[in-house]
N, C-alpha and C. Protein backbone atom coordinates (compact mmCIF):
# COMPACT_ATOMS: atom_id res chain seq x y z
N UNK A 1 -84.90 64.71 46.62
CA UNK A 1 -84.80 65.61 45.49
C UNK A 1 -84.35 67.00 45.95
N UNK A 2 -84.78 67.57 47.33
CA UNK A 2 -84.48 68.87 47.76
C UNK A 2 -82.82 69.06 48.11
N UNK A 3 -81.78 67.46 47.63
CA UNK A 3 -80.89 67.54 48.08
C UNK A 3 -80.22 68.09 47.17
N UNK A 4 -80.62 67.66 46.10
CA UNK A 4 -79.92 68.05 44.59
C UNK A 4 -80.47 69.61 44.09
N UNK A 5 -81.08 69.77 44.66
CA UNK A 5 -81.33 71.37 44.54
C UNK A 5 -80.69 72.29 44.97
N UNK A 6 -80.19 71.99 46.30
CA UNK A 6 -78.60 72.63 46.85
C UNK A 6 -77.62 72.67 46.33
N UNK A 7 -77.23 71.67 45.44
CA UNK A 7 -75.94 71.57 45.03
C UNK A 7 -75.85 72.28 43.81
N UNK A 8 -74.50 72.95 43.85
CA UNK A 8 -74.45 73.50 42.72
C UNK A 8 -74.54 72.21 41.16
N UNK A 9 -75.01 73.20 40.30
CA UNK A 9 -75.50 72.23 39.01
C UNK A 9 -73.98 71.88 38.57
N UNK A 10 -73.19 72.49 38.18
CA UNK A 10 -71.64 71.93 38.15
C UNK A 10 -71.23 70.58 38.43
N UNK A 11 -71.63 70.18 39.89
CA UNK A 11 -71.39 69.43 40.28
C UNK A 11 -72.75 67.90 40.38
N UNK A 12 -73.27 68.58 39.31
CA UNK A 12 -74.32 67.03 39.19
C UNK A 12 -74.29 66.35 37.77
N UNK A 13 -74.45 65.12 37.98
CA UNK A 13 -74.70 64.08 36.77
C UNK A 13 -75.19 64.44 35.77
N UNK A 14 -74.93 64.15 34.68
CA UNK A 14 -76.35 64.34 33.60
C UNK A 14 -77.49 63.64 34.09
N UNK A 15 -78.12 62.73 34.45
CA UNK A 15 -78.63 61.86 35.27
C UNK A 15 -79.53 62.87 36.59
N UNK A 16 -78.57 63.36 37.41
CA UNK A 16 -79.29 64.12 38.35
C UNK A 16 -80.14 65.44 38.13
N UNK A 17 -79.14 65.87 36.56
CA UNK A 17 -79.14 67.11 36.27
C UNK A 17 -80.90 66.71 35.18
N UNK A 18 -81.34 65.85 34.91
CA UNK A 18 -82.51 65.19 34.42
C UNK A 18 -83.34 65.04 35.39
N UNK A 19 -83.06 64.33 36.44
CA UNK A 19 -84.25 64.30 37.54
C UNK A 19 -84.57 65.05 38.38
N UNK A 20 -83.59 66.23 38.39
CA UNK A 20 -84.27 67.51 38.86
C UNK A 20 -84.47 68.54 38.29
N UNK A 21 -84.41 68.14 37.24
CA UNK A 21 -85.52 68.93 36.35
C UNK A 21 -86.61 68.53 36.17
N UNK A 22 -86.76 67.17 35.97
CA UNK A 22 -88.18 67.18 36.37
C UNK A 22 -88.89 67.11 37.48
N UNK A 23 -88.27 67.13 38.38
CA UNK A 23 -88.54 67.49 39.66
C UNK A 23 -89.27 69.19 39.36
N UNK A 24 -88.45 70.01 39.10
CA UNK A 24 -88.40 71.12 39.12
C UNK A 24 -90.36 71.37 38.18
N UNK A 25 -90.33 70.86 37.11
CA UNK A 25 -91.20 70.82 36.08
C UNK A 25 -92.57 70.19 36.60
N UNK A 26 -92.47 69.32 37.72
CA UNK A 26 -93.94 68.87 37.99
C UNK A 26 -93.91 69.22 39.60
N UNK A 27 -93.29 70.24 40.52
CA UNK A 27 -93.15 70.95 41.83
C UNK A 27 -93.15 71.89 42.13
N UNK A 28 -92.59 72.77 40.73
CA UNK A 28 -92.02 74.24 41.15
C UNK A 28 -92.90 75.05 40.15
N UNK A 29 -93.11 76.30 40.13
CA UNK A 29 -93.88 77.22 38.73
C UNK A 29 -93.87 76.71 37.97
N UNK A 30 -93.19 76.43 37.22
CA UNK A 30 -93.69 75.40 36.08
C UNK A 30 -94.86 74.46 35.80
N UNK A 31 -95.19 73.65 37.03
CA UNK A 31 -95.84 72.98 37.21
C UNK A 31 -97.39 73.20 37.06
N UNK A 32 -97.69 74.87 36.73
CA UNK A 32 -98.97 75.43 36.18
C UNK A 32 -98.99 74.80 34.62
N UNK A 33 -97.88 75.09 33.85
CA UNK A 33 -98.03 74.92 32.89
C UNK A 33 -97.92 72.98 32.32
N UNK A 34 -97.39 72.37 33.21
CA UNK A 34 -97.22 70.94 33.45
C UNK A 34 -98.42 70.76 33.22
N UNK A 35 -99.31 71.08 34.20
CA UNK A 35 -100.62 70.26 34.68
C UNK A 35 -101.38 70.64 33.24
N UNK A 36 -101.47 72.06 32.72
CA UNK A 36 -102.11 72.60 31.85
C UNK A 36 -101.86 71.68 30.47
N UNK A 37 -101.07 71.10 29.97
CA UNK A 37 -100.81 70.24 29.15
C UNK A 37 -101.36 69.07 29.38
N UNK A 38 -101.08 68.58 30.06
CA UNK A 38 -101.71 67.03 30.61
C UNK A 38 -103.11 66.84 30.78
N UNK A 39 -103.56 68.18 31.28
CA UNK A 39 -105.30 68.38 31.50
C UNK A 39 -105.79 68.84 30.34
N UNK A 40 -105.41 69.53 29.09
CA UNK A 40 -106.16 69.89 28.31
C UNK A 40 -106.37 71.45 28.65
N UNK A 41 -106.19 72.01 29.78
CA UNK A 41 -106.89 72.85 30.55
C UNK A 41 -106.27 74.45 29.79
N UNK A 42 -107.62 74.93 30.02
CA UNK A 42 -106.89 76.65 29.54
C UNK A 42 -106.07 77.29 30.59
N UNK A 43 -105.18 78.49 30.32
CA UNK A 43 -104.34 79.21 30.75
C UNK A 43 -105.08 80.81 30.67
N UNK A 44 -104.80 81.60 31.10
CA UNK A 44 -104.75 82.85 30.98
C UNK A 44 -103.54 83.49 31.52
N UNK A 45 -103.04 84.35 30.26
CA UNK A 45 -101.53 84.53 30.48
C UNK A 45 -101.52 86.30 30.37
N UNK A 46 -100.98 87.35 30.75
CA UNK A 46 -100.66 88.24 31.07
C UNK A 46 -99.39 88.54 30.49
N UNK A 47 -99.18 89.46 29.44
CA UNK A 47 -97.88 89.49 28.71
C UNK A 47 -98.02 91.21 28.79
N UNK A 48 -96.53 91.52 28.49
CA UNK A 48 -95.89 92.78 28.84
C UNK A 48 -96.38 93.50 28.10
N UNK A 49 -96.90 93.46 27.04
CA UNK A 49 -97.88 94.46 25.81
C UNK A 49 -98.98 94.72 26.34
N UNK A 50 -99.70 94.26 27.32
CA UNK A 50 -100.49 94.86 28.12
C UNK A 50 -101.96 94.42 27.67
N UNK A 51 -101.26 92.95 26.91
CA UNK A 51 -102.65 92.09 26.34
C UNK A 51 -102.54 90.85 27.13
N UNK A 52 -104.04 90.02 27.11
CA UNK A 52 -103.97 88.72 28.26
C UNK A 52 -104.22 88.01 26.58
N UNK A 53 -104.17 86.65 27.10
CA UNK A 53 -104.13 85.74 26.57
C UNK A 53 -105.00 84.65 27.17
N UNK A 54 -105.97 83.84 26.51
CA UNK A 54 -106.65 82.33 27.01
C UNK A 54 -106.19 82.02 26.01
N UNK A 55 -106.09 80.96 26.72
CA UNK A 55 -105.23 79.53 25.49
C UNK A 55 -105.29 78.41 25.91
N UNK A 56 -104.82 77.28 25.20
CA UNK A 56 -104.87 76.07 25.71
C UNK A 56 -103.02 76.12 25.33
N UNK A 57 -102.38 75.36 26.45
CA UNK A 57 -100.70 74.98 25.96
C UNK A 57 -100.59 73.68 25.66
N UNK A 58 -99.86 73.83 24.59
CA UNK A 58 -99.88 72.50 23.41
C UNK A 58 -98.45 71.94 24.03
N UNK A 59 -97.39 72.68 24.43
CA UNK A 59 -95.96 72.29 24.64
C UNK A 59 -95.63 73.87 25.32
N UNK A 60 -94.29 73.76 26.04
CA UNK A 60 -93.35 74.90 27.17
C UNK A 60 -92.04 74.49 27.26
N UNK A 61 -91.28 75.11 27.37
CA UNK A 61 -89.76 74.69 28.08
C UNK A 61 -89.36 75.55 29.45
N UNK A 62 -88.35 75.48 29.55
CA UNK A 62 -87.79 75.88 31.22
C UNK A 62 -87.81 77.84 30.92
N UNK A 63 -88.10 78.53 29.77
CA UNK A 63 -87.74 79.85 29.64
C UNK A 63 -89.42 80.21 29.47
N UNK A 64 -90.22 79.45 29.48
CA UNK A 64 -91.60 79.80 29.28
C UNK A 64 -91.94 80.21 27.84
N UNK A 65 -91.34 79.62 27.20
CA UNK A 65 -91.38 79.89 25.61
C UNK A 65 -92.90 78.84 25.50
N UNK A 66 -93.79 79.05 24.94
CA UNK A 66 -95.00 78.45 24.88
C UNK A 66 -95.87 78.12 23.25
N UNK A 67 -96.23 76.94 22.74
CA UNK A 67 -96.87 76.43 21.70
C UNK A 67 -98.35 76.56 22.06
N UNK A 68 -99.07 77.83 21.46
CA UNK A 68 -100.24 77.63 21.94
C UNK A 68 -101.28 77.50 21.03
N UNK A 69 -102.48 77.01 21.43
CA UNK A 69 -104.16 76.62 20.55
C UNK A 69 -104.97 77.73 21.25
N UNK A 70 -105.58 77.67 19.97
CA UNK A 70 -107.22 78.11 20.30
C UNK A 70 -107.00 79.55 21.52
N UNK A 71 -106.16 80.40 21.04
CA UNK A 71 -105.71 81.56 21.40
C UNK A 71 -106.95 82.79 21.51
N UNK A 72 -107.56 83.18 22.46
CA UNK A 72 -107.86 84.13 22.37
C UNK A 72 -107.41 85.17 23.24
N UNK A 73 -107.08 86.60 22.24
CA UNK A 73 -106.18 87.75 22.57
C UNK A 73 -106.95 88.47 22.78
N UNK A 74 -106.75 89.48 24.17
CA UNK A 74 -107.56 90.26 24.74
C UNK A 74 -106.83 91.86 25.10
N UNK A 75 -107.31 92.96 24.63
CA UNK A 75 -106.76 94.27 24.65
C UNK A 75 -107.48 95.18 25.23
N UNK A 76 -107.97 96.41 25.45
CA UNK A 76 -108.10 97.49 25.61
C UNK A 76 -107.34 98.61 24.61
N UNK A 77 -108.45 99.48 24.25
CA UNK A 77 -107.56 100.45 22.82
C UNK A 77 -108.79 102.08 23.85
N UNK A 78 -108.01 102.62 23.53
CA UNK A 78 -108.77 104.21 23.70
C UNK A 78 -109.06 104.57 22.49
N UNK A 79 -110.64 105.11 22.09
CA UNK A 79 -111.03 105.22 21.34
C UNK A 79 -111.74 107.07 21.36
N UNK A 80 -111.59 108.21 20.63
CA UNK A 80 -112.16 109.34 20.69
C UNK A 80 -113.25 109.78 20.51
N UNK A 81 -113.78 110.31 21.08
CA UNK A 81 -115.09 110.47 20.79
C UNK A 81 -115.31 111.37 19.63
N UNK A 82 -116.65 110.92 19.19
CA UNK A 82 -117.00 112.67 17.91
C UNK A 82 -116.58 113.53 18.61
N UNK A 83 -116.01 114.26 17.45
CA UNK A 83 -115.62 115.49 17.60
C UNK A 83 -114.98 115.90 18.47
N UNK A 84 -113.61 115.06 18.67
CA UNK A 84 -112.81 115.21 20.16
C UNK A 84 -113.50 115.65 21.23
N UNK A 85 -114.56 114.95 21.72
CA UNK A 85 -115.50 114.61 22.77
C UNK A 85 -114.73 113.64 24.29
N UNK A 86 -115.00 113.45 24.98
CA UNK A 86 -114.96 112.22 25.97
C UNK A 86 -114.30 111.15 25.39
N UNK A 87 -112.46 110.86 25.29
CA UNK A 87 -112.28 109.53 24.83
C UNK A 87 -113.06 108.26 25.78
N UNK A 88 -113.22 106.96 25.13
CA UNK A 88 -113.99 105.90 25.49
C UNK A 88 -112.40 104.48 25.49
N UNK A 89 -112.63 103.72 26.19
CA UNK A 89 -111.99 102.50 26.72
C UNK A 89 -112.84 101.33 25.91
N UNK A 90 -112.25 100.54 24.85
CA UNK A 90 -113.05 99.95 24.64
C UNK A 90 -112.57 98.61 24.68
N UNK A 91 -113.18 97.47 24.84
CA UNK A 91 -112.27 95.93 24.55
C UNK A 91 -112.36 95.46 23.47
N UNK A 92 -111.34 94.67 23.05
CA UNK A 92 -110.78 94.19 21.82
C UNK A 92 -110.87 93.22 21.87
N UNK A 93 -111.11 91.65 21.17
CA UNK A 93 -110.24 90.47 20.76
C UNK A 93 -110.00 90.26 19.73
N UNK A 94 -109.25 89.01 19.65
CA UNK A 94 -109.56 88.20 18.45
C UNK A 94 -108.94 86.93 18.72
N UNK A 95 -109.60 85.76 17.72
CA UNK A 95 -109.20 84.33 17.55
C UNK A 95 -107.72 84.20 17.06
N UNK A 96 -106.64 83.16 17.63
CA UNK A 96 -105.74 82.81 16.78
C UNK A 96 -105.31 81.30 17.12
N UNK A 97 -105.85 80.59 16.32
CA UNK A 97 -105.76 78.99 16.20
C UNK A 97 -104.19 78.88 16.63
N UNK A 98 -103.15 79.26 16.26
CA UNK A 98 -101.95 78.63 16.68
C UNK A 98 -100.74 79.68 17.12
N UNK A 99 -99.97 79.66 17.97
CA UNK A 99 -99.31 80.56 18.07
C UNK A 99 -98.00 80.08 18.92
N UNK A 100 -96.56 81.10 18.71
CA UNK A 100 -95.61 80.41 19.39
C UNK A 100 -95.50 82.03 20.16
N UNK A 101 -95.61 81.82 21.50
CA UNK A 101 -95.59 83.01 22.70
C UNK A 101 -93.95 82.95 23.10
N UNK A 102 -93.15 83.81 23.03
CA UNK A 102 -92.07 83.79 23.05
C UNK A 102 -91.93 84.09 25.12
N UNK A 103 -91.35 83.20 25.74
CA UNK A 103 -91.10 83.61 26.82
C UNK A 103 -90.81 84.99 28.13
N UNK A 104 -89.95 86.03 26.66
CA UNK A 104 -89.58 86.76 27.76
C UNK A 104 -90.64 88.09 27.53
N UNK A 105 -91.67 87.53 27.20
CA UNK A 105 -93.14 88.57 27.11
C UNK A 105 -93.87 87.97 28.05
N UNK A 106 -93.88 87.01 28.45
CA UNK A 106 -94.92 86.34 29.85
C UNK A 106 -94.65 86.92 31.03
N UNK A 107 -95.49 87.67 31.51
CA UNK A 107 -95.53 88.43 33.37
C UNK A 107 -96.02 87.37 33.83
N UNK A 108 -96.98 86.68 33.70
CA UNK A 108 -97.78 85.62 34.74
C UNK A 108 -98.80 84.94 34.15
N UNK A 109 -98.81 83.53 34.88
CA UNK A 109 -99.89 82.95 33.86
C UNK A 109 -100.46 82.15 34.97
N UNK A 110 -101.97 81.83 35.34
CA UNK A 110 -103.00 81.47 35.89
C UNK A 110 -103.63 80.42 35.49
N UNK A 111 -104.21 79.75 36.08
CA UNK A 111 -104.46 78.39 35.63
C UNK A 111 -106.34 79.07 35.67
N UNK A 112 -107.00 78.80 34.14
CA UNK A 112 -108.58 79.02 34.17
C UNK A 112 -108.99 77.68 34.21
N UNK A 113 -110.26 77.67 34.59
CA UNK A 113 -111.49 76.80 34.87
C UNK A 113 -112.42 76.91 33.48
């Protein structure tokens, strides 16, 4: 399989250009989100808005575009104190049963326990 990875894609089969992709999909980064489907297993994902994400992934493609469950969204908001006092850091969530995570907002995603 590491042979067809050399070669430029131009020059491969539809056929090859299939089996190393899935090559690619159950070997390479991807393969967090592979296993995470197949196991049931949660994710915690890190997106560029500067919110994480636990989730379970329902479905993914090769751009990290993601179908997700049982979403919970996690923030930080600065909050002021009385009387423009000491602002405070506070944490945020909330539940969202279904959601489609658009790829090019994913920094990194971790496989949770």
């Amino acid at each position: 399989m590491a042979d067809l990875a050399r070669l430029p894609r131009s020059e491969l089969t539809p056929q090859d250009l299939a089996r190393l992709e899935e090559y690619e999909f159950n070997n390479g980064p991807l393969s967090v989100l592979q296993s995470a489907v197949q196991d049931h297993s949660p994710v915690l994902i890190s997106c560029r808005n500067n919110k994480k994400l636990l989730a379970r992934v329902k479905a993914f493609d090769r751009h990290s575009n993601m179908v997700l469950e049982n979403v919970k969204e996690m923030w930080t908001e600065t909050v002021k104190g009385p009387s423009g006092g000491k602002p405070k850091t506070v944490n945020r969530d909330r539940f969202i049963s279904k959601m489609f995570l658009r790829g090019d907002s994913v920094i990194l995603v971790l496989k949770s326990t």
